[in-house]
Protein backbone atom coordinates (compact mmCIF):
# COMPACT_ATOMS: atom_id res chain seq x y z
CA UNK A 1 0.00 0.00 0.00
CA UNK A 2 1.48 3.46 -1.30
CA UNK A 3 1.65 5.77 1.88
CA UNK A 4 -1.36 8.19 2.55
CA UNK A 5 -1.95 10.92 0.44
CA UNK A 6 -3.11 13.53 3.01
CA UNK A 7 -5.22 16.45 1.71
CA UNK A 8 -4.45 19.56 3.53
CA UNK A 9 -7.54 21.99 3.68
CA UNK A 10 -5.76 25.03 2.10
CA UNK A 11 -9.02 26.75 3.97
CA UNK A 12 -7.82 25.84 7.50
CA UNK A 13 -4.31 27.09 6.54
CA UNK A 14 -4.77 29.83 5.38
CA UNK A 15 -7.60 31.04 7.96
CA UNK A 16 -6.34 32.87 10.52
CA UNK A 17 -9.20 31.86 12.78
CA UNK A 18 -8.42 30.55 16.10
CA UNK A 19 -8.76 26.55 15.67
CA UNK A 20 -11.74 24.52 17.67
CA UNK A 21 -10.43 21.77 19.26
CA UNK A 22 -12.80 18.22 19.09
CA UNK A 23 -11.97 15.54 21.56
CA UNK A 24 -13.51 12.19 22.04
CA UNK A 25 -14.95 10.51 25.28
CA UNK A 26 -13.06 7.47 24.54
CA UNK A 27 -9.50 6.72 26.47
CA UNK A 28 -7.30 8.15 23.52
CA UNK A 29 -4.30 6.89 25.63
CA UNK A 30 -4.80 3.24 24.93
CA UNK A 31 -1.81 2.16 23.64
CA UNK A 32 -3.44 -0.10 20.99
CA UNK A 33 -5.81 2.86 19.39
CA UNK A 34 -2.54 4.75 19.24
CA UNK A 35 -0.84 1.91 17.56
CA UNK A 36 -3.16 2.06 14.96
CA UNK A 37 -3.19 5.94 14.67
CA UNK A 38 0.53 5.62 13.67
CA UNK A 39 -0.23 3.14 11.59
CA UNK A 40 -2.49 4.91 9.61
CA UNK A 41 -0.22 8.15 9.25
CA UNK A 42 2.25 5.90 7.89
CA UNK A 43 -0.28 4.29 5.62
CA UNK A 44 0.82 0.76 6.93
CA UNK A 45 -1.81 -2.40 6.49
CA UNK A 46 -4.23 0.24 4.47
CA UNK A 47 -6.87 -1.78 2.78
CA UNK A 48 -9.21 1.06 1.89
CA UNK A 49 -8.86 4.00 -0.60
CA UNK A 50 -11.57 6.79 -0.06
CA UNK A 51 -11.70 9.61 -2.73
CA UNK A 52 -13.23 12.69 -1.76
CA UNK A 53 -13.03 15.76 -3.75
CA UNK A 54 -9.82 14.53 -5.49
CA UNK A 55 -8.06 13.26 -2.85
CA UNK A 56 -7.20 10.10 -1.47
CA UNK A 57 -7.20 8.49 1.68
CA UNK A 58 -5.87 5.11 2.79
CA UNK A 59 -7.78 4.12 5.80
CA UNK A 60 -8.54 0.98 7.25
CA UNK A 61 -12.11 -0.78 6.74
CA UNK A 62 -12.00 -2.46 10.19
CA UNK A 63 -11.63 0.90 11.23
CA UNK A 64 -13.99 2.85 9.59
CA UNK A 65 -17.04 -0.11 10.40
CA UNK A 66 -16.14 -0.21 13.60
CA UNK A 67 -16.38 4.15 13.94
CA UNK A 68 -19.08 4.99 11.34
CA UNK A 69 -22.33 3.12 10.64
CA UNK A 70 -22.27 4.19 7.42
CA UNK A 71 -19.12 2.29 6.63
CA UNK A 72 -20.20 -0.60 8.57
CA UNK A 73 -23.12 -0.99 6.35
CA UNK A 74 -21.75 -0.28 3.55
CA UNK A 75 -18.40 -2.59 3.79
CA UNK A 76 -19.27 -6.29 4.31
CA UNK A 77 -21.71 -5.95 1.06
CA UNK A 78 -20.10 -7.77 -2.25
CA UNK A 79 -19.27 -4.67 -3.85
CA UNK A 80 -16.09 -4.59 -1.89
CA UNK A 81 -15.36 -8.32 -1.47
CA UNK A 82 -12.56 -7.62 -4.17
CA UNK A 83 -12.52 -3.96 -4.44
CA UNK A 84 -10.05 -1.49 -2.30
CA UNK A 85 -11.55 1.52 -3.44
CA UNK A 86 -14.65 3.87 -2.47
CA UNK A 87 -15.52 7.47 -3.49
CA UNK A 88 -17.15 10.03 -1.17
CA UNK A 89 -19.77 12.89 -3.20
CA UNK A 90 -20.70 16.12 -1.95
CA UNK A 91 -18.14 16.35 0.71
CA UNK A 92 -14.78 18.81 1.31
CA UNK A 93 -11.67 16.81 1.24
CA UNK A 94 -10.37 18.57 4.32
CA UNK A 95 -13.78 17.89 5.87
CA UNK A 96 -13.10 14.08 5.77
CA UNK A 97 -9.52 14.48 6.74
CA UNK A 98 -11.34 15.88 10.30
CA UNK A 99 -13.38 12.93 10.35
CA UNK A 100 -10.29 10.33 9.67
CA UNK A 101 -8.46 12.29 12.44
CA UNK A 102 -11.06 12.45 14.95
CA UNK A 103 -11.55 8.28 14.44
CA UNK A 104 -7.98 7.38 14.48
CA UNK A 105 -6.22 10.01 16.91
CA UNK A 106 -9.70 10.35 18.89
CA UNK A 107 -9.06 14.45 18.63
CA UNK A 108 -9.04 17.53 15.88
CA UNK A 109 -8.60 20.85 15.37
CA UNK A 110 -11.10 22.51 12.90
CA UNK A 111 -11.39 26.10 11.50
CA UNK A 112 -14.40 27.25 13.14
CA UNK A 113 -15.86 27.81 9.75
CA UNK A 114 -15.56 23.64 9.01
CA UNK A 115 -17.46 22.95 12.21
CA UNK A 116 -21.05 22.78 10.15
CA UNK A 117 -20.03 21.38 7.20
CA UNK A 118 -18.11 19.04 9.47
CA UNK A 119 -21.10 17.97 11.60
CA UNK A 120 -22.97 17.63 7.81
CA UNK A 121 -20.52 14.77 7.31
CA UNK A 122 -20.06 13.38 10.73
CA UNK A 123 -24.31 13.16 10.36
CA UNK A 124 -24.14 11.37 6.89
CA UNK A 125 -21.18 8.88 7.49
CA UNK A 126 -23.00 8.16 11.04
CA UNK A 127 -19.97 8.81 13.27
CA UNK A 128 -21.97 9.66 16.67
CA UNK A 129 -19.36 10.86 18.95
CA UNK A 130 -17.76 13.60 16.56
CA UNK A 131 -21.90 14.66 16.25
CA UNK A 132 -22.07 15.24 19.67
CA UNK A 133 -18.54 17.03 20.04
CA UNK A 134 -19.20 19.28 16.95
CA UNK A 135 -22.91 20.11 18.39
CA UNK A 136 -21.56 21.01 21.73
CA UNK A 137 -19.07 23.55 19.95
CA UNK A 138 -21.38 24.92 17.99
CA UNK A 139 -23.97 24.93 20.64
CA UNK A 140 -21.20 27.48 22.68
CA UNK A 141 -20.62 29.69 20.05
CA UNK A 142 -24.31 30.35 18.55
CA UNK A 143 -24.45 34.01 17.62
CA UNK A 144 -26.86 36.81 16.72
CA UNK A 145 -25.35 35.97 13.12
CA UNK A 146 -25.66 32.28 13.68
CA UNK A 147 -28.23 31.77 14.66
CA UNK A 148 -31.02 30.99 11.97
CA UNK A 149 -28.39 29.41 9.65
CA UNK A 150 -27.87 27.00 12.37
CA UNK A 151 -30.94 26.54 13.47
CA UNK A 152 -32.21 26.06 9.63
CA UNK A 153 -29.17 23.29 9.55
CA UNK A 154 -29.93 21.53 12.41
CA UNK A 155 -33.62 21.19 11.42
CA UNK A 156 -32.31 20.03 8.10
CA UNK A 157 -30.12 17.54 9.46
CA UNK A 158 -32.76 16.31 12.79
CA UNK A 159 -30.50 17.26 14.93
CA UNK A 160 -33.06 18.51 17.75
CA UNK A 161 -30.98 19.46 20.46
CA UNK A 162 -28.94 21.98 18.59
CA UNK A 163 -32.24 23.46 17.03
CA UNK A 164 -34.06 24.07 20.14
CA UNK A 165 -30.70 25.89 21.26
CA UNK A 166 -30.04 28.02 17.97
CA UNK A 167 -34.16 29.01 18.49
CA UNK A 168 -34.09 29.64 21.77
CA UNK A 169 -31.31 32.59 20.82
CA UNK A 170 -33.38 33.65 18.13
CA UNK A 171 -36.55 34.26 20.62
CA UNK A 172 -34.05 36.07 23.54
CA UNK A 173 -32.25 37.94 20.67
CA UNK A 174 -35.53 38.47 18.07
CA UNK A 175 -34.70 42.35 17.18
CA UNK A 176 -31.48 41.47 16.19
CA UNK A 177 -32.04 38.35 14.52
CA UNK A 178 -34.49 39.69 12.61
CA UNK A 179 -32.66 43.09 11.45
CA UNK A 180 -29.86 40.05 9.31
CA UNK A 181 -29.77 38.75 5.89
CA UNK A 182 -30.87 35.21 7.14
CA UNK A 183 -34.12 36.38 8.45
CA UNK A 184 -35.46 36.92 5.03
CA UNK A 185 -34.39 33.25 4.02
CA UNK A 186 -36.67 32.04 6.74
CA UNK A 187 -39.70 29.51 5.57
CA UNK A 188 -43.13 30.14 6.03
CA UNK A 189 -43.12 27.72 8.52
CA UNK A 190 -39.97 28.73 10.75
CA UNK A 191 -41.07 32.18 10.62
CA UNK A 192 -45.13 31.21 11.91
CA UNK A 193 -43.75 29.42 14.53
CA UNK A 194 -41.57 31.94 15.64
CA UNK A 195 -44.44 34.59 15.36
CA UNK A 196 -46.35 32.28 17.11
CA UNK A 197 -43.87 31.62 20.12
CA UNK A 198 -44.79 33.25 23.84
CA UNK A 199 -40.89 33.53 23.95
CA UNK A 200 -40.39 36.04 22.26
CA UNK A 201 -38.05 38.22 24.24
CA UNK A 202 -39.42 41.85 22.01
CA UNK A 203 -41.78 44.26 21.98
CA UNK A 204 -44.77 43.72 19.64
CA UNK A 205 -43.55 46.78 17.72
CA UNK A 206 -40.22 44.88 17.25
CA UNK A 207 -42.22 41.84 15.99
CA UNK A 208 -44.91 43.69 13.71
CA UNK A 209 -41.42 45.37 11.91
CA UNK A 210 -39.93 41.98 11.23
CA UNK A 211 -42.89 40.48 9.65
CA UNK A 212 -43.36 43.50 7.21
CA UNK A 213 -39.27 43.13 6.55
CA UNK A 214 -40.04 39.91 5.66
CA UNK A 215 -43.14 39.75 3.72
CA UNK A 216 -41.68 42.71 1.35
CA UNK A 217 -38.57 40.79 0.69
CA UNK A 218 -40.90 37.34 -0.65
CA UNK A 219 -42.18 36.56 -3.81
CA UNK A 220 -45.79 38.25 -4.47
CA UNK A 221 -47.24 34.88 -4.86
CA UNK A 222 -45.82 34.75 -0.64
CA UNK A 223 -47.69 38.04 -0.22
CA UNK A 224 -51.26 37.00 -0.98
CA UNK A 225 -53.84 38.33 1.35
CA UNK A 226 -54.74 35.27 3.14
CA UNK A 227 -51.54 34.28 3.95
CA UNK A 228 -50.37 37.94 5.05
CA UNK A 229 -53.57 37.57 7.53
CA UNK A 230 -52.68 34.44 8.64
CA UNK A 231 -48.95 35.46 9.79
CA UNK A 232 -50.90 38.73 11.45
CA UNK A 233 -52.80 36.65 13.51
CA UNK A 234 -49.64 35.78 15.47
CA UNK A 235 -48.87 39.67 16.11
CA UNK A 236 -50.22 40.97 19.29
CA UNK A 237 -51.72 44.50 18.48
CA UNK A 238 -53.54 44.96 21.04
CA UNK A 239 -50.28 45.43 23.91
CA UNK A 240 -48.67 48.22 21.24
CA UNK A 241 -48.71 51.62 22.06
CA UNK A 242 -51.51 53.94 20.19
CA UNK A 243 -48.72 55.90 18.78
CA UNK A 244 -47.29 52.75 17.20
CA UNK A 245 -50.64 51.66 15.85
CA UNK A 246 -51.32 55.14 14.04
CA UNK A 247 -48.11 55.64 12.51
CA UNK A 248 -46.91 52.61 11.55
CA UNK A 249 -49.45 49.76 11.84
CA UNK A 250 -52.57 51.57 9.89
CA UNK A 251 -49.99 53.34 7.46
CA UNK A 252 -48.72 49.99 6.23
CA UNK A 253 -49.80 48.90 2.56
CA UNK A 254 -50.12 45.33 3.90
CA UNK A 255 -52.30 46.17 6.17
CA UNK A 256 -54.65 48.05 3.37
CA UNK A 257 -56.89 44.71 2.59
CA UNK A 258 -59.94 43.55 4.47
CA UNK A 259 -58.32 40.00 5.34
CA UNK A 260 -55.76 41.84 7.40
CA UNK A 261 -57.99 44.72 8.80
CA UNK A 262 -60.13 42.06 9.93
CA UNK A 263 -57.23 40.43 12.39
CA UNK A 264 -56.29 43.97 13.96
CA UNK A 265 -60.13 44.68 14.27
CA UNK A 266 -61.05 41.65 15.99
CA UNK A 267 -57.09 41.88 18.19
CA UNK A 268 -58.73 45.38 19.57
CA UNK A 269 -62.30 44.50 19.93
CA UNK A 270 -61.04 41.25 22.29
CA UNK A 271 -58.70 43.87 24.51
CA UNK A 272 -62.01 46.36 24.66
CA UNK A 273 -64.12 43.35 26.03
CA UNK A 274 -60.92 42.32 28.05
CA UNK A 275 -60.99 38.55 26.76
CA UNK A 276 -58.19 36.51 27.98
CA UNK A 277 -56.75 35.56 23.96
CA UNK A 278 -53.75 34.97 22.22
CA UNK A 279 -53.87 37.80 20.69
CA UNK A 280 -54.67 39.79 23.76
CA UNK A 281 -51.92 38.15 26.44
CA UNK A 282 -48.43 39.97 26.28
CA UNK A 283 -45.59 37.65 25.49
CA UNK A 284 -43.64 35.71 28.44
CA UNK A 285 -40.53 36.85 26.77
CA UNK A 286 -41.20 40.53 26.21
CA UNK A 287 -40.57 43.67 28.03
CA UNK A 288 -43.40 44.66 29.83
CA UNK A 289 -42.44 48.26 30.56
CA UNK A 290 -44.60 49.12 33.35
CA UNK A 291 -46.01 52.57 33.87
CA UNK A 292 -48.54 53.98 36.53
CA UNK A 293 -51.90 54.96 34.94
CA UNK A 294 -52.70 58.63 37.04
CA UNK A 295 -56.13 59.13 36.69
CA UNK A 296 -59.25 57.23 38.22
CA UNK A 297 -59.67 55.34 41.45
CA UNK A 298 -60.56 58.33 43.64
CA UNK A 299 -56.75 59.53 43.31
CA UNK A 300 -55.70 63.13 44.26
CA UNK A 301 -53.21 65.45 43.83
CA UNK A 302 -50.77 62.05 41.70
CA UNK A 303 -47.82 62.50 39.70
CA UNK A 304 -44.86 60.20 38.43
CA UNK A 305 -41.71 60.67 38.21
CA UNK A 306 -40.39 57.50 36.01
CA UNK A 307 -40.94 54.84 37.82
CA UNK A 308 -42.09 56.47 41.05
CA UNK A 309 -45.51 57.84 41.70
CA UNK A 310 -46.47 59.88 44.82
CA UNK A 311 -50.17 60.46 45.70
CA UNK A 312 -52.32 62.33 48.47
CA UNK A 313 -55.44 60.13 48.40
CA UNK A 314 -56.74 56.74 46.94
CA UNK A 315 -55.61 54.07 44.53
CA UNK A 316 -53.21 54.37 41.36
CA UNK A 317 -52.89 51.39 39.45
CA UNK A 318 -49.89 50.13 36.76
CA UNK A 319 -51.25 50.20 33.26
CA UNK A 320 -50.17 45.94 33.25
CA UNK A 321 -52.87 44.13 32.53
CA UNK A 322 -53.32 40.68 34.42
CA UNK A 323 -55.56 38.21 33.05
CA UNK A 324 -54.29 34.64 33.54
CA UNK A 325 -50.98 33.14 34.37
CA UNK A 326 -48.71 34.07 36.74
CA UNK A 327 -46.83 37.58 37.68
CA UNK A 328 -44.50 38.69 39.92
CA UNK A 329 -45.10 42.65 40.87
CA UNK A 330 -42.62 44.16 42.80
CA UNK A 331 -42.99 47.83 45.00
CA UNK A 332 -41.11 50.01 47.06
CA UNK A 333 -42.13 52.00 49.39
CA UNK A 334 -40.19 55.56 49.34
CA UNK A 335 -42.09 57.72 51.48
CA UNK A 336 -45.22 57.50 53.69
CA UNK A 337 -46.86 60.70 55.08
CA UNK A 338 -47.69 58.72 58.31
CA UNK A 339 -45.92 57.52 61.43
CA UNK A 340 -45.42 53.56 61.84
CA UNK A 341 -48.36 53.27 64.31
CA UNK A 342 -50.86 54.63 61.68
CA UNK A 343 -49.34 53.67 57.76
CA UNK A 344 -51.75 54.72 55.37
CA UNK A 345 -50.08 52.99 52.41
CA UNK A 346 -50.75 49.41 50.27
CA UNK A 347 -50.03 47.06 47.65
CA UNK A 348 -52.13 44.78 45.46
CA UNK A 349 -54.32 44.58 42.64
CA UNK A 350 -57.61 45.81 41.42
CA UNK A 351 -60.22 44.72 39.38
CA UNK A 352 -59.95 46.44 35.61
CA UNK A 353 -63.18 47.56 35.29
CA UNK A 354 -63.51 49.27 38.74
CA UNK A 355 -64.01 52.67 38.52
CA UNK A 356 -64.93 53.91 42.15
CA UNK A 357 -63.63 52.27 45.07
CA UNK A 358 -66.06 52.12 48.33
CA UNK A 359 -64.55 50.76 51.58
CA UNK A 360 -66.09 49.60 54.51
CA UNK A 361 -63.98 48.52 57.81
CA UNK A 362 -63.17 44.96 56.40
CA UNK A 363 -61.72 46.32 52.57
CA UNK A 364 -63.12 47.28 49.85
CA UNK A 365 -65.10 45.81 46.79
CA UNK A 366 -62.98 44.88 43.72
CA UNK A 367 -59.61 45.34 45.75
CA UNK A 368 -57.14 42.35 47.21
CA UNK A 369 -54.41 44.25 49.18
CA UNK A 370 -51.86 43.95 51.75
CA UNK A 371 -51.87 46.81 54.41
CA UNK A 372 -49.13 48.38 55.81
CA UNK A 373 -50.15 48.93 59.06
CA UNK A 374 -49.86 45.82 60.90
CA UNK A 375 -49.37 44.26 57.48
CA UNK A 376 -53.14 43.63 57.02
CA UNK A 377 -54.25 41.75 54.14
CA UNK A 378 -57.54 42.07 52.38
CA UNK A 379 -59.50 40.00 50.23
CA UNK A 380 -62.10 42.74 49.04
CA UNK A 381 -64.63 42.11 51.87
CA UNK A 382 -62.57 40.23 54.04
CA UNK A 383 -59.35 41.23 56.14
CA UNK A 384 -57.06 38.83 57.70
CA UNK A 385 -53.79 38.76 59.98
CA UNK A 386 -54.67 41.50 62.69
CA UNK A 387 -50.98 41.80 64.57
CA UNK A 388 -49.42 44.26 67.17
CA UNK A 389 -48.23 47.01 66.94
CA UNK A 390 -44.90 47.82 65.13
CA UNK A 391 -45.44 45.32 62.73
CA UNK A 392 -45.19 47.47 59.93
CA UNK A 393 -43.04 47.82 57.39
CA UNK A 394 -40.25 50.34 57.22
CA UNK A 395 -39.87 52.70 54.36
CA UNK A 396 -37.69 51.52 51.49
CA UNK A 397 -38.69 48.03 51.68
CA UNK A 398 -39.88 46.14 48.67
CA UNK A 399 -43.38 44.68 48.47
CA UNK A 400 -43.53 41.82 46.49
CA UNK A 401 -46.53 40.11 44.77
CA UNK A 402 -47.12 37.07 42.89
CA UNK A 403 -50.28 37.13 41.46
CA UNK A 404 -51.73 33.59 40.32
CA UNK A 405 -54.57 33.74 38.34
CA UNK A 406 -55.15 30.22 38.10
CA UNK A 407 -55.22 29.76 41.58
CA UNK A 408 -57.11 33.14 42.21
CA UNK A 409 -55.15 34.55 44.77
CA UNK A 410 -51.82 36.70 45.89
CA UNK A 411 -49.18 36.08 47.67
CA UNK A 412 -47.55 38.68 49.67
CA UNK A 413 -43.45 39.52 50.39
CA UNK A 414 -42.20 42.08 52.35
CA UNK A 415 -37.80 42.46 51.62
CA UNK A 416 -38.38 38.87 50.64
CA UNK A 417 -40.32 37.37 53.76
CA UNK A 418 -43.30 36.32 53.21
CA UNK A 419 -46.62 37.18 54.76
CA UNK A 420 -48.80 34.60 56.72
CA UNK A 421 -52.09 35.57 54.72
CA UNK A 422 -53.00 35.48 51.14
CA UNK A 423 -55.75 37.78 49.57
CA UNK A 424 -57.84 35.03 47.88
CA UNK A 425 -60.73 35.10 45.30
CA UNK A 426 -59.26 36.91 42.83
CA UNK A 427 -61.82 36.94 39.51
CA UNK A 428 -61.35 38.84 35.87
CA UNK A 429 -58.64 41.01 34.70
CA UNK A 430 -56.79 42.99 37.20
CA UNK A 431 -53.92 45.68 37.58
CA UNK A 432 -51.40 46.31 39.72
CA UNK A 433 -52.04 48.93 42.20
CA UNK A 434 -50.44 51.21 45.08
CA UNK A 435 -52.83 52.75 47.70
CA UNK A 436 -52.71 55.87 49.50
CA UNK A 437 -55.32 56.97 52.43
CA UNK A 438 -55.22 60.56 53.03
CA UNK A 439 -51.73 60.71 53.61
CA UNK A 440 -48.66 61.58 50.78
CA UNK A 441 -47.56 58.04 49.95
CA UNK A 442 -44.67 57.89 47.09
CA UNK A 443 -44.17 54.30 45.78
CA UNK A 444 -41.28 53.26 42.87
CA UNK A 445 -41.91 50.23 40.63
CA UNK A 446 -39.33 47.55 40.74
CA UNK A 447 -40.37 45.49 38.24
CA UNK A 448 -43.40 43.50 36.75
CA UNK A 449 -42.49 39.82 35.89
CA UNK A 450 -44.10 37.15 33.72
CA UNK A 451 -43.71 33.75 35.02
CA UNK A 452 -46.13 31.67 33.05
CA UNK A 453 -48.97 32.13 31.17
């Protein structure tokens, strides 16, 4: 056997890209796997010649059955009973050099350029632990620019694991994703489900742009008015902002047909009738960007600095709508008119289409609250967890809520302790809401959480 003729990728030496280093599982040490490694460099005992892309390899068969399924089923056939010779299609000739080198020397260094069309071959010719070292490399370096190439690969090639990873970046990362050149290339599919996802981690103003980026860069047959409507039913327009809506959303040609005025018409008549809908319920992954609504509720003499709101009388609420799910809502208390031993400040939610509140000495209709003073909590009618004295809570701590729908209650924190008492038969839509009784109460918001849907 003439010794190995070893194709050097002129790609990998010329790049001057840091190399990616694969390593097998397997004991590499053995002293009989690195027999046969020098064997093979010296091309002793070869009884295989693989072509691929003009070059030869001498290899082993034992070898290559005993690494790659696809050898092994292709080998003990009749076809190479008396033939020494096999040619490889489709592949890079310094691509199969990685694969030879990660079989016989269990290790190799790729060009991180190689490492896709190197898991391409290590898929075809069935070699399962250079697979699973190239999609752990590829699974740490998964980029904004990646990321839809890879995850339109690894769907290709059903490779799941690295396509839930490459998507999951595309749903943190969407506004970014969606502003490169891959976006466009996206199927119909892909994209839907990605429309579709309650992971996106974007404003629907972020979303609605990508869509119309790529609709306008598809065939017209693509832009047909059923199946623009059908993509718009995964856009959320009822959580944009009415400034978005007017100037961008009703000035858009591809919104000038009846098929697609019909989704935004029927996406703003459910938030007007405050149905709990797809197309109604804010995304898991998006910003939520609460702000404090100052008007209603009996409040006097409000006004908001950013995040923090100060008020004289009554109840301001956050402009978050809660309708199912779970949220975490989370205040702090900067100032409160009153001493300790009579804290005219609260926390806790209010029913969204309650327009007057009325109290009476156990709470107050439509209203599930935790009191300050002696860290009361009520369940609109009902009160519970009467304590001493000097119970209260000290200015600058945080209230924290987490308001479960399901379960139709709240759960009260106060700097991360949690209250005895829950406020308990929570029904339809509610906001967030800070409460102020005749005293100047300011209150900042920390932060307004999605957990689950």
């Amino acid at each position: 056997m003439p010794p190995r003729k070893r194709a050097r990728a002129d790609a990998a030496a010329a790049s001057s890209a840091p190399l990616v280093a694969l390593k097998t599982s397997h004991d590499v040490d053995n002293p009989q796997l690195q027999a046969e490694a020098a064997m093979w460099r010296a091309g002793e005992l070869c009884d295989l010649t693989v072509t691929v892309d003009g070059s030869a390899f001498a290899v082993h068969k034992l070898k290559l059955a005993a690494a790659s399924d696809y050898f092994r089923a292709l080998l003990p056939g009749d076809r190479f009973a008396d033939s020494a010779e096999h040619q490889l299609k489709d592949m890079k000739a310094s691509v199969f050099e990685g694969v030879l080198s990660f079989i016989y020397e269990g290790s190799c260094n790729v060009p991180e350029e190689l490492l896709v069309p190197l898991l391409e071959a290590a898929s075809r010719l069935q070699v399962a632990p250079l697979a699973e070292a190239l999609t752990a490399a590829l699974k740490e370096r998964i980029s904004v620019a990646n990321a839809l190439s890879t995850w339109i690969f690894a769907d290709r090639a059903s490779l799941p694991e690295l396509a839930a990873t490459a998507r999951q970046h595309t749903l943190k990362h969407f506004a970014d994703v969606a502003a490169t050149d891959d976006f466009v290339q996206l199927s119909h599919e892909m994209l839907s489900a990605l429309l579709a996802s309650d992971e996106v981690e974007a404003d629907e103003a972020a979303v609605f742009t990508a869509l119309v980026r790529w609709l306008r860069a598809q065939a017209p047959a693509v832009r047909e008015e059923s199946t623009v409507a059908a993509l718009l039913e995964h856009v959320r327009f009822s959580t944009m902002s009415a400034d978005f809506l007017t100037e961008h959303v009703e000035t858009e040609p591809l919104m000038n047909t009846a098929a697609a005025f019909k989704v935004l018409a029927q996406a703003m008549k459910e938030k007007s009738f405050g149905a709990a809908t797809p197309r109604t319920t804010p995304r898991t992954g998006g910003p939520l960007n609460p702000k404090w609504v100052l008007e209603g509720h009996d409040a006097a003499n409000v006004s908001a600095a950013g995040e923090t709101m100060t008020t004289q009388k009554g109840l301001v609420r956050v402009d978050t709508l809660i309708a199912s799910g779970t949220y975490e809502v989370v205040f702090k208390l900067t100032e409160d008119g009153a001493d300790l031993s009579a804290a005219v400040s609260g926390f806790g939610i209010v029913r969204d289409n309650c327009d007057r509140l009325e109290s009476n000495s156990n709470g107050m209709p439509n209203v599930w609250w935790l009191r300050r003073f002696h860290r009361m909590v009520y369940s609109e009618n009902h009160k519970e967890g009467l304590t001493p004295r000097g119970y209260e809570f000290p200015i600058g701590a945080e209230a924290r809520m987490l308001v479960d729908m399901a379960a139709g209650q709240v759960t009260f924190f106060i700097d991360g302790v949690e209250v005895p008492h829950k406020a308990k038969g929570i029904t339809g839509p509610v906001y967030p809401c800070a409460l102020s009784y005749g005293r100047k109460v300011s209150v900042s918001i920390v932060s307004v959480r999605r957990l689950k849907l």
